[in-house]
Protein backbone atom coordinates (compact mmCIF):
# COMPACT_ATOMS: atom_id res chain seq x y z
CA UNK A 1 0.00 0.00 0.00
CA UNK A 2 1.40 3.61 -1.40
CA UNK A 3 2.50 5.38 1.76
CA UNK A 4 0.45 8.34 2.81
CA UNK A 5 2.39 11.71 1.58
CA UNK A 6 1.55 13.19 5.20
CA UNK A 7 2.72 9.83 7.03
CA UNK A 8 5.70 10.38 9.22
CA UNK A 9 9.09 9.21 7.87
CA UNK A 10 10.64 6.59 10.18
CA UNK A 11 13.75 8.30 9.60
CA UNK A 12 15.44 10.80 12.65
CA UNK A 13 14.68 13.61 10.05
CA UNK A 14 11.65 15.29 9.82
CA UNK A 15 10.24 17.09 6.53
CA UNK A 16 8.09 20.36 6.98
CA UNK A 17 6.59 21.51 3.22
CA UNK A 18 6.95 25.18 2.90
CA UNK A 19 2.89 25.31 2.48
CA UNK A 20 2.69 25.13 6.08
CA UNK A 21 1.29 28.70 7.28
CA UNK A 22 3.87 30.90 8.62
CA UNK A 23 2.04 30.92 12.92
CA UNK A 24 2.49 27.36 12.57
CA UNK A 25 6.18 27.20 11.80
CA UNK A 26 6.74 30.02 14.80
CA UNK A 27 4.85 27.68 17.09
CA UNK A 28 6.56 25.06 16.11
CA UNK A 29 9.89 26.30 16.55
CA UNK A 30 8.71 28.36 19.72
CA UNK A 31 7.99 24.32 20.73
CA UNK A 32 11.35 23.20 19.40
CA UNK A 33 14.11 26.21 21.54
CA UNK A 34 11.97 24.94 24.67
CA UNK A 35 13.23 21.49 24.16
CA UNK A 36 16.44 22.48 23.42
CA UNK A 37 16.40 24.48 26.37
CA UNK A 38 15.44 22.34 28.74
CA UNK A 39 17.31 18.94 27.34
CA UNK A 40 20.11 20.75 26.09
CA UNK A 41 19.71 19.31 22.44
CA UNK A 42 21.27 21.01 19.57
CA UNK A 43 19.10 21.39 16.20
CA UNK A 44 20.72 22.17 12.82
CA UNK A 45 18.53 23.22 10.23
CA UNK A 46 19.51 22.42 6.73
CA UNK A 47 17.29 24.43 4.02
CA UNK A 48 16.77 21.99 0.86
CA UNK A 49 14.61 22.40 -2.29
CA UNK A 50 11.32 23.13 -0.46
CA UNK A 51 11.88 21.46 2.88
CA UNK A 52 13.15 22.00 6.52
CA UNK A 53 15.23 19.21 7.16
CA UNK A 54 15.47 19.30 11.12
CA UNK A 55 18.36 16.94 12.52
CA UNK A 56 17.62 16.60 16.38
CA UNK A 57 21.16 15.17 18.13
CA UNK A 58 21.64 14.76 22.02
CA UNK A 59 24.34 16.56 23.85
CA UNK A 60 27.57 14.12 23.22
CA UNK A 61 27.26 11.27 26.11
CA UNK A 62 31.01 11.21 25.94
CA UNK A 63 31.68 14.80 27.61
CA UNK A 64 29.76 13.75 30.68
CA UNK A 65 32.55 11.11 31.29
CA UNK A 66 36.19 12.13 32.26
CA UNK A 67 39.17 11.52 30.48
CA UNK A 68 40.74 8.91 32.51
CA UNK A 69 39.46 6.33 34.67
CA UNK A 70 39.82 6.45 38.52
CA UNK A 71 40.43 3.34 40.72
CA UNK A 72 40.26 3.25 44.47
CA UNK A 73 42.70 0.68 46.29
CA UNK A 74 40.36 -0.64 49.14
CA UNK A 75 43.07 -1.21 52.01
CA UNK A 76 41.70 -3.26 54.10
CA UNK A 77 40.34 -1.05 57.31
CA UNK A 78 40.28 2.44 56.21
CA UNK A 79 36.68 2.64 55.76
CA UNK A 80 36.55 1.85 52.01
CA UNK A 81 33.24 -0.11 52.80
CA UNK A 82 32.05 3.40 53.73
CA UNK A 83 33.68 5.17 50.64
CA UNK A 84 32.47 2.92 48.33
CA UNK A 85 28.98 2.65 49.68
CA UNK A 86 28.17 6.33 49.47
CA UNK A 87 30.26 7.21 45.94
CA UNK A 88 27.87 4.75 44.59
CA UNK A 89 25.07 6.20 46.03
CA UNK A 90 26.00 10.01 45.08
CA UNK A 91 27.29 9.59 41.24
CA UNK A 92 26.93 7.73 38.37
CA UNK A 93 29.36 4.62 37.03
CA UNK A 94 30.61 4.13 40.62
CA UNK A 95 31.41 0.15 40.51
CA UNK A 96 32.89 -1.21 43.10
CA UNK A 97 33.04 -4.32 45.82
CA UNK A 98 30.71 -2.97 48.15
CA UNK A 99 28.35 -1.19 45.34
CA UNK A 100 27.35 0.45 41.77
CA UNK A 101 25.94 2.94 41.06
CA UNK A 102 22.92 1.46 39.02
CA UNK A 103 21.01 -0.05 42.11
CA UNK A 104 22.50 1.70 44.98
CA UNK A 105 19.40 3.72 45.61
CA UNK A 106 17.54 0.43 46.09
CA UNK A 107 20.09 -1.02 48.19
CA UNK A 108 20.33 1.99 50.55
CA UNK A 109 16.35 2.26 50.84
CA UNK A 110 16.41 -1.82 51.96
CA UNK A 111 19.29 -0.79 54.59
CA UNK A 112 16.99 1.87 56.17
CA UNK A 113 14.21 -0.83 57.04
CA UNK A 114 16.95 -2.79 58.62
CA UNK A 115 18.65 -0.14 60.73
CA UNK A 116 14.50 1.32 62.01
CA UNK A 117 14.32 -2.76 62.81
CA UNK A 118 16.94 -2.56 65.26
CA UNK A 119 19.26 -5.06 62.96
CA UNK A 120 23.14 -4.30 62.14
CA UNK A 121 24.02 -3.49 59.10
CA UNK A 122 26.77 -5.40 57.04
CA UNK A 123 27.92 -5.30 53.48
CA UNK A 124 25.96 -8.43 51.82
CA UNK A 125 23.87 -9.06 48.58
CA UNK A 126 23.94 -5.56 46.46
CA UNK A 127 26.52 -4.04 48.68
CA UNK A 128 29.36 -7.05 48.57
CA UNK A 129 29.70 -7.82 44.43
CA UNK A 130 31.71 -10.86 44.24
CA UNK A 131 35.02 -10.12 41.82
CA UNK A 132 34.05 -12.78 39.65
CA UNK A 133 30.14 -11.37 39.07
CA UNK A 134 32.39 -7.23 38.72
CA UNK A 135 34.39 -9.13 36.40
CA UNK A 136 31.48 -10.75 34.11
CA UNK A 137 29.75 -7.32 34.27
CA UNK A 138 33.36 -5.81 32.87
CA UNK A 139 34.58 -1.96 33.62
CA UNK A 140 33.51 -0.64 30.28
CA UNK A 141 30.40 0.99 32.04
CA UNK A 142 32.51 2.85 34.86
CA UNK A 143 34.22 6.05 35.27
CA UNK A 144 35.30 4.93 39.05
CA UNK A 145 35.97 1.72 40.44
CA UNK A 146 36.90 0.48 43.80
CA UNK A 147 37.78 -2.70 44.39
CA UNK A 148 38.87 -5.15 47.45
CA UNK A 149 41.87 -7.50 45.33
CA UNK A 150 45.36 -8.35 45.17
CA UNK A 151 47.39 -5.59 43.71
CA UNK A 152 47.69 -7.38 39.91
CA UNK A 153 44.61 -6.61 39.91
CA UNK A 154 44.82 -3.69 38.87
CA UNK A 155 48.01 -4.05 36.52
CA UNK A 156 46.44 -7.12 34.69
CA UNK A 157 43.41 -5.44 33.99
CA UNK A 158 43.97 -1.69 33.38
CA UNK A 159 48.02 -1.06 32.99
CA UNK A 160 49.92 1.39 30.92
CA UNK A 161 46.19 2.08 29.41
CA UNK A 162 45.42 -1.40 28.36
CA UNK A 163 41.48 -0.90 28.91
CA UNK A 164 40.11 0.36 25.34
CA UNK A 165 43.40 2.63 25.55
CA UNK A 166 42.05 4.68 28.67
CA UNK A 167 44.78 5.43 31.54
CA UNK A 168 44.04 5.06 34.84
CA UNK A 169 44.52 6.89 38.09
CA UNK A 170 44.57 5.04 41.50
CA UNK A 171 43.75 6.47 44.80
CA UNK A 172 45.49 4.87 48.00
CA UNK A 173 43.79 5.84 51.57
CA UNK A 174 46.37 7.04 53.61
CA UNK A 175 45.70 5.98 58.13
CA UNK A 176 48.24 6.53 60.43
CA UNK A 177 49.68 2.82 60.61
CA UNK A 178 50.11 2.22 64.38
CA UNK A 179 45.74 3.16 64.49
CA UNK A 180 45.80 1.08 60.76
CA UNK A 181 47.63 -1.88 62.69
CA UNK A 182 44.99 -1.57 65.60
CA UNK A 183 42.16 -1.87 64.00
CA UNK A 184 43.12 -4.40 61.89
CA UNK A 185 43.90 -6.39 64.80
CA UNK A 186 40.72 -5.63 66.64
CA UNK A 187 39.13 -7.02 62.72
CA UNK A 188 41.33 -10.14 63.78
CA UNK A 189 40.77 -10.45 66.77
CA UNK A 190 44.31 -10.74 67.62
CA UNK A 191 46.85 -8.35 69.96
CA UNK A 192 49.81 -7.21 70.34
CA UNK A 193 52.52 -9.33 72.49
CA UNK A 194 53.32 -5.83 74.30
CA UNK A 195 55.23 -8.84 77.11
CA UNK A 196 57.29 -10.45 74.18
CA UNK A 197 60.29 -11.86 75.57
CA UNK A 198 62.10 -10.92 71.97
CA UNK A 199 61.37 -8.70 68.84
CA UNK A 200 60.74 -11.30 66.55
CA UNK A 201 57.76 -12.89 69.14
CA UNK A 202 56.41 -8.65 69.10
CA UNK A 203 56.58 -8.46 65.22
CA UNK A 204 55.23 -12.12 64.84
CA UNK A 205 52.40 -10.55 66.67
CA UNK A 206 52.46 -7.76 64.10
CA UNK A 207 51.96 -9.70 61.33
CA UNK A 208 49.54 -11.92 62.75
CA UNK A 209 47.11 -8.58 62.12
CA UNK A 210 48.14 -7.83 59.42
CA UNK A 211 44.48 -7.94 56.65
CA UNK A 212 45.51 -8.38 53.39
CA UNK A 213 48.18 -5.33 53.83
CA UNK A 214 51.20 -6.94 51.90
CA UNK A 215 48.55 -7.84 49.46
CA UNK A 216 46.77 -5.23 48.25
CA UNK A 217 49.61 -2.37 47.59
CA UNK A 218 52.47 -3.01 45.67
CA UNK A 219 55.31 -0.40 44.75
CA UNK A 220 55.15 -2.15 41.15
CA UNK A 221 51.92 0.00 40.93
CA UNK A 222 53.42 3.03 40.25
CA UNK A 223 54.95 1.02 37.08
CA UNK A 224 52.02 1.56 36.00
CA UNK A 225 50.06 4.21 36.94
CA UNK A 226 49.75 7.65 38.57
CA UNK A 227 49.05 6.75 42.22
CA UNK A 228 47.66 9.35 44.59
CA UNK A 229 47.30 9.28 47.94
CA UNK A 230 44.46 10.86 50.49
CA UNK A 231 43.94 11.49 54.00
CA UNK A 232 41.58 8.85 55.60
CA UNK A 233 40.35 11.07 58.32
CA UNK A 234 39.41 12.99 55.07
CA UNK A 235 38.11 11.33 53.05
CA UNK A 236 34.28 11.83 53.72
CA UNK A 237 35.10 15.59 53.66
CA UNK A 238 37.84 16.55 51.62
CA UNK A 239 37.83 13.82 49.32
CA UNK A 240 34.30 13.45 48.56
CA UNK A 241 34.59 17.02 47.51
CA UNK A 242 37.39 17.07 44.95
CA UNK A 243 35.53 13.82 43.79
CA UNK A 244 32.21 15.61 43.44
CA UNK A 245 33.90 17.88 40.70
CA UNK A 246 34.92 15.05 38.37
CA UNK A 247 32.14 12.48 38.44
CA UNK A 248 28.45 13.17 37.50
CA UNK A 249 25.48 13.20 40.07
CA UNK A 250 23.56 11.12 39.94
CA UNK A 251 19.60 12.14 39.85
CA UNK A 252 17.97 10.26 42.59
CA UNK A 253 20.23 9.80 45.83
CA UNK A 254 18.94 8.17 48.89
CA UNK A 255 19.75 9.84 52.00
CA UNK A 256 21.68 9.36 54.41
CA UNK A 257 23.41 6.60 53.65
CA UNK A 258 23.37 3.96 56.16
CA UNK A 259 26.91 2.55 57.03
CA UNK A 260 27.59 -0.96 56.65
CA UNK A 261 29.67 -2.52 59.39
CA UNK A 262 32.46 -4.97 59.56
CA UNK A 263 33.07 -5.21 62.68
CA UNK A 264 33.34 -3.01 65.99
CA UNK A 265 35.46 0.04 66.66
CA UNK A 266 38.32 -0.69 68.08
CA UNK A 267 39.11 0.18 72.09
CA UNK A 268 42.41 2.06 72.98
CA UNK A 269 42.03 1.18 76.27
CA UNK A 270 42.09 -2.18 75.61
CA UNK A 271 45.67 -1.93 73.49
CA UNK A 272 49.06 -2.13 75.65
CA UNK A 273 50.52 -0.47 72.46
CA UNK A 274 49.39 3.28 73.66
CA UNK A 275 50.70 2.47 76.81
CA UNK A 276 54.09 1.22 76.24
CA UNK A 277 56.70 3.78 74.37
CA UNK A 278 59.25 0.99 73.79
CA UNK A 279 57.01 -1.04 72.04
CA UNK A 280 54.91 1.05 69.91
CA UNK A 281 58.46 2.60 68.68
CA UNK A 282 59.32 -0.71 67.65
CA UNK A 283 56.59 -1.47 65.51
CA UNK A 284 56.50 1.49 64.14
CA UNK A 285 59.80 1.15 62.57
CA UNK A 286 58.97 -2.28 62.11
CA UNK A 287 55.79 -1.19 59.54
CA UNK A 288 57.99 1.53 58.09
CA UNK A 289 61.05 -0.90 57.24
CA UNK A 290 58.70 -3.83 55.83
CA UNK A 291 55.42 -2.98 54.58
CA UNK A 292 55.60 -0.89 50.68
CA UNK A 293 52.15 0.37 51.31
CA UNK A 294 53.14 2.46 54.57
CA UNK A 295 56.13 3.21 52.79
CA UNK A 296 54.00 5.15 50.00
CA UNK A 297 52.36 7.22 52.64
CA UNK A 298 55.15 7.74 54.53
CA UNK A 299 56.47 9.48 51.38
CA UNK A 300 52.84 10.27 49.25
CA UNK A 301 51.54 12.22 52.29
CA UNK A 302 52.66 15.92 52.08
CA UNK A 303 53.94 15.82 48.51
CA UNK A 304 52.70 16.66 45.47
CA UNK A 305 50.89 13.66 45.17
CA UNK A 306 48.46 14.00 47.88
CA UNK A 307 44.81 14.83 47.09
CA UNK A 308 43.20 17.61 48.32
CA UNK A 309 40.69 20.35 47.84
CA UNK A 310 42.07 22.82 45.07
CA UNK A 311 44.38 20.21 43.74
């Protein structure tokens, strides 16, 4: 059946015959600037034979991303969980171990039932992704992504711009490491031989709290990428701010976020280490001299390297 001259074309491009009365057209295009006004949508018009051919084209999706991809190194106990949980919940393409962006509204709202219930709150279902599931989904979807893994992670799958030829920037949480080594003891459940008859008994100690420390930071990193480092008593202030002017909002935020634990805060006044010079000197120098990620703070923190507001 012949087509019907005044049947629209299911092409993008509209045709308007010049025999259309002239208030028409000015409605029409009164119609037309308050779409592109509000949606930001640019119109060309391109004037052929005896038609108005009007090519409607979204704002470039591409702009709204930035130019390199960020990664967060989740170090075990500096309140990643946290970091994670409300990045997700505040911008768009967050994907990360303990939440993405896409369903973190939901995931939030489900929380807040919990927490009026009286229940605790820990990272499961939405809010703990397994690797293997982040992996299946892939990273082509994500401007920022934190993740809980082995150092190589990172290397293997983003390195010297590997991913679609995007280069990465990682983000290391910087905590003082004798508070770092007690709360990751207190995660444990372990402490600190503050009666050790010998060093090696003390640092055996040590090392007995140590959570995936020697693990997840590797000096080989910096092979690799530009690693920054940021203040962990920051980085719900400071952080989330300088953040907040690279990634994009998201539209629907559910607020507050409720925090997901992992375990209780830690008691100083249970820990012989605050108590004891001798000792807490030792392992001090003992973290310093053996483990590369407090070595990176020791030397990120204070430099140029360190992120902050204004950076």
């Amino acid at each position: 059946m012949k087509k019907s001259r005044r049947q629209l074309s299911s092409k993008s491009t509209h045709r308007i015959p010049w025999g259309v009365k002239i208030p028409v057209l000015l409605s029409v295009a009164s119609s037309l600037l308050a779409v592109v006004v509000h949606h930001n949508i640019r119109i060309s018009l391109d004037l052929k034979g005896t038609h108005i051919d009007a090519v409607f084209a979204t704002k470039d999706a591409a702009t709204s991303h930035p130019p390199i991809l960020y990664g967060h190194v989740h170090m075990a106990k500096t309140g990643g969980t946290s970091l994670n949980g409300i990045l997700a919940n505040t911008f768009e393409r967050v994907c990360g171990h303990k939440g993405y962006s896409y369903d973190a509204f939901q995931d939030n709202e489900r929380a807040k039932i919990l927490e009026k219930e009286g229940q605790r709150i820990r990272p499961q279902g939405r809010s703990k992704v397994k690797p293997l599931i982040m992996k299946e989904i892939g990273f082509e979807e994500c401007d920022y992504i934190s993740q809980e893994s082995r150092w190589e992670f990172w290397r293997d799958t983003f390195g010297n711009g590997k991913f679609h030829g995007v280069m990465m920037e990682l983000h290391v949480p910087c905590r003082e490491r004798l508070d770092h080594l007690m709360s990751q003891c207190n995660y444990k459940h372990q402490k600190i031989a503050c009666d050790a008859e010998t060093d090696e008994e003390l640092f055996e100690s040590v090392k007995k709290c140590f959570t995936y420390v020697l693990q997840r930071y590797d000096e080989k990193l910096q092979n690799h990428f530009d690693v920054k480092c940021f203040d962990f008593k920051k980085q719900f202030t400071d952080y989330l701010k300088y953040m907040s002017g690279i990634l994009q909002k998201r539209r629907f935020q559910s607020i507050p976020y409720v925090k997901r634990e992992t375990n209780s805060p830690h008691n100083q006044t249970n820990e012989c280490i605050w108590g004891n010079a001798t000792v807490s000197e030792k392992v001090e120098k003992y973290l310093l001299e053996t483990v590369p990620y407090y070595q990176f703070c020791d030397k990120c923190m204070g430099s140029d390297n360190e992120i902050f507001v204004g950076s």
